[in-house]
Protein backbone atom coordinates (compact mmCIF):
# COMPACT_ATOMS: atom_id res chain seq x y z
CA UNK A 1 116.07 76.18 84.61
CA UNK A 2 119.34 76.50 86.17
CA UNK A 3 120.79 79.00 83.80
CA UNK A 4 117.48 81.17 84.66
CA UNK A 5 118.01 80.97 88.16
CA UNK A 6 122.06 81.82 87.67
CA UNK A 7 120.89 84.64 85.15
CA UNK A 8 118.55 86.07 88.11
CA UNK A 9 121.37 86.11 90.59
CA UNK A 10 123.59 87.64 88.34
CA UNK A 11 120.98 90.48 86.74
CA UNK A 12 119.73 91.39 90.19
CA UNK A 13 123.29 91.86 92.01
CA UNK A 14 124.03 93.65 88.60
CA UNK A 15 120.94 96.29 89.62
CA UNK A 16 121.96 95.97 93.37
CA UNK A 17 125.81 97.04 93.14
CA UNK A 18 124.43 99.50 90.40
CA UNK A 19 122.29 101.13 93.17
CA UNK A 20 124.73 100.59 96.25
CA UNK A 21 126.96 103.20 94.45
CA UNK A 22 124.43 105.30 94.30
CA UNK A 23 123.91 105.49 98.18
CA UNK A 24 127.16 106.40 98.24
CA UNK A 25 126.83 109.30 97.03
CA UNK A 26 123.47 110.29 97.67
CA UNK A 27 120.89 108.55 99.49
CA UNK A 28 117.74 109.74 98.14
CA UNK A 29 119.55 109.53 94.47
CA UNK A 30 120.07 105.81 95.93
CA UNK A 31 115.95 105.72 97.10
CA UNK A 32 115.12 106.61 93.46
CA UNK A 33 117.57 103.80 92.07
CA UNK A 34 115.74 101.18 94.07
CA UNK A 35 112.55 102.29 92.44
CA UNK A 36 113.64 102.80 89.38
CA UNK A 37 115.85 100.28 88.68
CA UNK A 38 113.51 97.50 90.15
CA UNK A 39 110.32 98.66 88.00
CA UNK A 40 112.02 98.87 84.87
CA UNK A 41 114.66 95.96 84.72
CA UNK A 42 113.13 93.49 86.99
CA UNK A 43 110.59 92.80 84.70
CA UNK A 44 113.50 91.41 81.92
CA UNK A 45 114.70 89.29 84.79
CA UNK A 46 111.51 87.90 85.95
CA UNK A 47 110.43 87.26 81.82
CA UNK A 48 113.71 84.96 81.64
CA UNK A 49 113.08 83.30 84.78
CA UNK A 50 109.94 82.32 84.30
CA UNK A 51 110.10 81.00 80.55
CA UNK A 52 106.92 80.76 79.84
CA UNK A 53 104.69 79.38 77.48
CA UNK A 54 102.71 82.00 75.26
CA UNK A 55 99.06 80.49 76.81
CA UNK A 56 100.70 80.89 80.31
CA UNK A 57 102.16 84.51 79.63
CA UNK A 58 98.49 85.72 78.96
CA UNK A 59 97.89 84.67 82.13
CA UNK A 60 100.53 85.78 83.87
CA UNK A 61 101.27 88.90 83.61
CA UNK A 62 98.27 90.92 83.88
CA UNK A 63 98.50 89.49 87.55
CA UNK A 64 102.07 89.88 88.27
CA UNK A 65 101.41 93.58 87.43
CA UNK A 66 99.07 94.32 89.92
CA UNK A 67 101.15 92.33 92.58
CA UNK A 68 104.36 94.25 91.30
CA UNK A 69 101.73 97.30 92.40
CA UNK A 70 100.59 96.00 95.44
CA UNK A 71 104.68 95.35 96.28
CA UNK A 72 105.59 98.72 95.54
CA UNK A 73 103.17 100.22 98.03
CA UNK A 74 105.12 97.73 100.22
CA UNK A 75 108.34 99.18 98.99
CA UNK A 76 107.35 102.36 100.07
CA UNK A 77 106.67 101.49 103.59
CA UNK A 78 109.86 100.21 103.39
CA UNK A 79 111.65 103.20 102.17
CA UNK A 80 109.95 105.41 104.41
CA UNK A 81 110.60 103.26 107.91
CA UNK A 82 114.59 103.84 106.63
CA UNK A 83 114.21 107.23 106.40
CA UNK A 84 112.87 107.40 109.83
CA UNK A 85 115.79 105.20 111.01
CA UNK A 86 118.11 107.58 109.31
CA UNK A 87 116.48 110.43 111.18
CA UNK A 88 116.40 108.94 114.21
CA UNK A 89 119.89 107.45 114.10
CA UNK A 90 122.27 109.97 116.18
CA UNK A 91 119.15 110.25 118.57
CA UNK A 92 117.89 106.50 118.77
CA UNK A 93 115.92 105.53 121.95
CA UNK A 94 114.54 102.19 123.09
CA UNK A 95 110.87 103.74 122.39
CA UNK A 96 111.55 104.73 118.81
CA UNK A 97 113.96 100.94 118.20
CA UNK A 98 110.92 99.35 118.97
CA UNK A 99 108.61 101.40 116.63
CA UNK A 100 111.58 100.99 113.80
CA UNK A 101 111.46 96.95 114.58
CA UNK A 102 107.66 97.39 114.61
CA UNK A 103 107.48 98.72 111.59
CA UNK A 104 110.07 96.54 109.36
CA UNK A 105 108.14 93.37 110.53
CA UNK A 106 105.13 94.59 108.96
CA UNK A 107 106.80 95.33 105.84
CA UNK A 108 108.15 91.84 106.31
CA UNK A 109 104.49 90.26 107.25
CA UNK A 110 103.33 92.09 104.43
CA UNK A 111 104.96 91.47 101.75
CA UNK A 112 105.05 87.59 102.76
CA UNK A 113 101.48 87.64 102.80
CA UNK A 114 101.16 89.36 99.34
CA UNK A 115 102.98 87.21 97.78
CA UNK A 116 101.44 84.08 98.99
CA UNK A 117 98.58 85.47 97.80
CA UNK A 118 100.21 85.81 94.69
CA UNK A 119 101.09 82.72 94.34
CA UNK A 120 97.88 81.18 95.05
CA UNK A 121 95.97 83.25 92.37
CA UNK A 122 99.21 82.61 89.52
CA UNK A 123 98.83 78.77 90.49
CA UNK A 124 94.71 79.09 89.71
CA UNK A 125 95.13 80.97 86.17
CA UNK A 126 98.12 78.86 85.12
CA UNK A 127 99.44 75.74 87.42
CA UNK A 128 100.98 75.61 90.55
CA UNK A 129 104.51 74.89 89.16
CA UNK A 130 104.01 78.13 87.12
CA UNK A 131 102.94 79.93 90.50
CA UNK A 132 106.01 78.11 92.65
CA UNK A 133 108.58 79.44 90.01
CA UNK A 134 106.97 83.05 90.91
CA UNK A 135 107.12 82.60 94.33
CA UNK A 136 111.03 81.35 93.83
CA UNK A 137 111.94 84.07 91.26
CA UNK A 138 110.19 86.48 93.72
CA UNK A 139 112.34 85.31 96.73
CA UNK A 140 115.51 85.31 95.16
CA UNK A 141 115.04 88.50 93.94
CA UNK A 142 113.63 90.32 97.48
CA UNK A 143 116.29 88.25 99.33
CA UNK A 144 119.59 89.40 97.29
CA UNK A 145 117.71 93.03 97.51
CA UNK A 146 117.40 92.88 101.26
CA UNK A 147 121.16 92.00 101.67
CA UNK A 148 122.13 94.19 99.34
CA UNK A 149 120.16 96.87 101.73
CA UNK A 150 121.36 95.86 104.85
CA UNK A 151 124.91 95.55 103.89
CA UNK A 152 124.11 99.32 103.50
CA UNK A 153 122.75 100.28 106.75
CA UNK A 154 124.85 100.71 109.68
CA UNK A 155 123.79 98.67 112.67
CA UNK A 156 121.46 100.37 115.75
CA UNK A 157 123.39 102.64 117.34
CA UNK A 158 123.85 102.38 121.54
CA UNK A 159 121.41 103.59 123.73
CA UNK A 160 121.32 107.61 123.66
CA UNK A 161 121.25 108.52 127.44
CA UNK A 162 118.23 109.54 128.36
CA UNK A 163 117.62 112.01 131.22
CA UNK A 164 116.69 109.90 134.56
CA UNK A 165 113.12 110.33 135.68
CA UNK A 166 112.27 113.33 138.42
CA UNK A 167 112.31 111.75 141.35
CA UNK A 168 108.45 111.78 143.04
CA UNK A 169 107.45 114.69 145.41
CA UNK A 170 106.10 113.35 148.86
């Protein structure tokens, strides 16, 4: 089990620093990366990981597709609440911080939520150790991913002055 969870750290910072040069050099080429990437090679990580019987694969994976579904509606929530932070950056206000902050904790909420769901219905078809080594995989995964994305993002910008308020007319 070790060398799984080693070989998961080292796959997914392999995808990671393959995508963080991407945003180098162009961030939607780095936006299609993260999709891309993820879908395709995440699944070989998550297969090692888990190491699962044959009766317990059966199981398995029809359901961690349609959570890997369900997360990448998340994903794009994600993507798109960047995008407005990148759009908003050079003009940031305390109004539009808060929507930003808003708006990653629901991604946050979100995904937490889908995959404890996840892990209670993996647990159910196959046992709950089976359904705790999703949840870890899962974590690991989503937590090198979100430090490999903030490293990447430049923190909130000061204030932008905003023009005082007209003063009331008696």
């Amino acid at each position: 089990m070790k060398r799984s969870i080693v070989l998961v750290l080292f796959l997914t910072m392999a995808i990671t620093c393959r995508i963080a040069g991407a945003a180098d050099a162009n961030p939607e080429k780095y936006l299609e990366l993260l999709r891309s990437d993820l879908r395709t090679q995440k699944v070989a990580v998550v297969t090692k990981a888990m190491d699962l019987s044959a009766t317990d694969s059966d199981k398995f994976w029809p359901i961690y597709r349609e959570y890997s579904l369900k997360l990448s509606k998340i994903s794009d929530d994600r993507i798109a609440n960047i995008k407005a932070y990148a759009a908003s950056y050079d003009t940031m206000t305390n109004d539009k911080a808060a929507e930003l902050v808003k708006g990653a904790q629901k991604t946050n909420r979100n995904r937490f939520d889908l995959q404890s769901d996840y892990f209670k219905k993996i647990s159910k078809a196959t046992s709950t150790v089976v359904g705790a080594r999703f949840l870890q995989v899962e974590s690991v995964i989503n937590n090198l991913m979100d430090l490999q994305i903030g490293l990447q993002l430049p923190l909130v910008p000061k204030l932008v002055a905003t023009p005082a308020p007209a003063p009331e007319k008696k």
